[in-house]
Protein backbone atom coordinates (compact mmCIF):
# COMPACT_ATOMS: atom_id res chain seq x y z
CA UNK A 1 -38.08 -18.00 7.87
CA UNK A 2 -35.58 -15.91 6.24
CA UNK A 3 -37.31 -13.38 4.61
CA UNK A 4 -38.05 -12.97 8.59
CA UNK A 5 -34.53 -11.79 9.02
CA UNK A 6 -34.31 -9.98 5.73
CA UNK A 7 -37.29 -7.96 6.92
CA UNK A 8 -36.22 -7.43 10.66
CA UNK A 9 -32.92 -6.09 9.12
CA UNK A 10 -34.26 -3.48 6.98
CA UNK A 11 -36.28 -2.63 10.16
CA UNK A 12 -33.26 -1.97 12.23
CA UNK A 13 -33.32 1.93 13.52
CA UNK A 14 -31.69 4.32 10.94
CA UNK A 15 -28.77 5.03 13.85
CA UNK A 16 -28.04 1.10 13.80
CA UNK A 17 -27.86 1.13 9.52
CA UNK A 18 -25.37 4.39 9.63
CA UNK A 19 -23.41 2.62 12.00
CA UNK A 20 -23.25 -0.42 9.79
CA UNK A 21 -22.13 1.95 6.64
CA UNK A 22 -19.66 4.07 8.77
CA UNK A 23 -18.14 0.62 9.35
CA UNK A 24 -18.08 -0.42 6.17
CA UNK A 25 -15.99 3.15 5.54
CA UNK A 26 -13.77 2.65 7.85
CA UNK A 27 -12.68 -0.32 6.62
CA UNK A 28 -12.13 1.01 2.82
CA UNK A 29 -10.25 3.88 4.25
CA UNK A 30 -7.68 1.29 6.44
CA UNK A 31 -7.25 -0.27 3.10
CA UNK A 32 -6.29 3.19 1.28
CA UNK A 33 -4.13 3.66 4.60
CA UNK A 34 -2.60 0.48 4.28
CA UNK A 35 -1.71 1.01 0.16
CA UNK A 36 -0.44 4.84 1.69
CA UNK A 37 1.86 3.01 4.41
CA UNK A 38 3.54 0.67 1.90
CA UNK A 39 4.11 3.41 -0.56
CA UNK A 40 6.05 5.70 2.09
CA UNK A 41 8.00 2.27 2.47
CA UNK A 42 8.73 2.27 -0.91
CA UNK A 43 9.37 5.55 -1.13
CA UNK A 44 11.78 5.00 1.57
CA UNK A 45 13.86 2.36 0.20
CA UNK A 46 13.83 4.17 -3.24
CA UNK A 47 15.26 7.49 -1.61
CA UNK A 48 17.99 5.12 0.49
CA UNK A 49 21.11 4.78 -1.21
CA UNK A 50 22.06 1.23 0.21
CA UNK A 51 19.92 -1.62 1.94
CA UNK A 52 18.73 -0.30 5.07
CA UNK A 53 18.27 -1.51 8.80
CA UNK A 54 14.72 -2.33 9.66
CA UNK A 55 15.04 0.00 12.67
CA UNK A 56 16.21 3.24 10.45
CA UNK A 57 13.46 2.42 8.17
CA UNK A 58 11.21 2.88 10.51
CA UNK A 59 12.34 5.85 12.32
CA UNK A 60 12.28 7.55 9.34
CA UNK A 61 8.71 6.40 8.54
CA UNK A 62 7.81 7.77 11.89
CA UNK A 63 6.64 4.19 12.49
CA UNK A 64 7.13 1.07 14.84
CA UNK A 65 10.07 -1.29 13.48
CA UNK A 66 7.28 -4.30 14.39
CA UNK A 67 4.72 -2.19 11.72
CA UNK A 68 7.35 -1.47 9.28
CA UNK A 69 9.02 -5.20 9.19
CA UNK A 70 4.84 -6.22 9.05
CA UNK A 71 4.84 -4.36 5.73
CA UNK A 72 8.26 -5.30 4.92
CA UNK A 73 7.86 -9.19 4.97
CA UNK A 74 5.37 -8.65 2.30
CA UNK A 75 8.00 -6.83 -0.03
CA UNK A 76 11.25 -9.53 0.42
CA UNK A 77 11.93 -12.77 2.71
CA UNK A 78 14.86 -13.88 4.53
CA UNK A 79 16.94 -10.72 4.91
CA UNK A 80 17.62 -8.33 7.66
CA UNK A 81 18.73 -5.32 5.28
CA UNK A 82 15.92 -4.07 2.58
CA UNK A 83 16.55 -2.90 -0.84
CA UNK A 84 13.70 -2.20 -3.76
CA UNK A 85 14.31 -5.27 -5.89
CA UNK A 86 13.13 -6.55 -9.39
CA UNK A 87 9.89 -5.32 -9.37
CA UNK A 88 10.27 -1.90 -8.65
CA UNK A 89 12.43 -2.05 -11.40
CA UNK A 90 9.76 -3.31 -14.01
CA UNK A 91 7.39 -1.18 -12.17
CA UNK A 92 10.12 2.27 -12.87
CA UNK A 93 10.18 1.61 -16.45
CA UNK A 94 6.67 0.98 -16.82
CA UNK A 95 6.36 4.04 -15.43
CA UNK A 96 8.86 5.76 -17.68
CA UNK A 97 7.44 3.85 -20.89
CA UNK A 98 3.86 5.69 -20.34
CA UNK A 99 5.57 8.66 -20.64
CA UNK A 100 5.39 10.28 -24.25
CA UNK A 101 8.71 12.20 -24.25
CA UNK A 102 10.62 9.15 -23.09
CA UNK A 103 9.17 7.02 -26.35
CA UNK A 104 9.88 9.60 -28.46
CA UNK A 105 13.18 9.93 -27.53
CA UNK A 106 13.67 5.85 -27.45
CA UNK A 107 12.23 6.12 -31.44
CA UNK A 108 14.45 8.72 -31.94
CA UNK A 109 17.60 6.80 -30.79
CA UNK A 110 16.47 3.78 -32.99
């Protein structure tokens, strides 16, 4: 019985299968846009000098404050003024470490 449905699947019209893989695009892409959304966050928070409103974040992410406190609740809890916090930290100097000049210049200071 269900190689029956395996084999009225692959039957399906070519229009219905394209459908199925323009689908499956679109939802790869809204997980790329969703990675580029949180990274303008960041990017936000990194270029402010102190914590800042949810409602200026937003307006200068060109976004709803409901979209950018959505993203925002994943970053930190409990606060109503966002910062970057320890993790962009360990994530700035593991940045900086895979940089060649910077460890040669660390070795050189040792």
């Amino acid at each position: 019985m269900w190689l029956q449905g395996a084999f009225a699947r692959l039957k399906r019209p070519v229009s219905h299968r394209k459908a199925m893989i323009n689908r499956a695009n679109d939802i790869n892409r809204a997980g790329v846009k969703a990675i580029e959304i949180a990274g303008r966050i960041l990017d936000l928070l990194a270029a402010a000098e102190q914590p800042i409103a949810l409602r200026d974040l937003a307006a200068a992410g060109h976004m709803s404050p409901g979209k950018a406190h959505r993203y925002l609740t994943s970053f930190v809890a409990g606060t109503r003024r966002y910062a970057l916090g320890p993790l962009s930290m360990r994530l700035g100097l593991a940045a900086l470490n895979s940089h060649q000049p910077l460890r040669d210049a660390i070795a050189l200071v040792r």
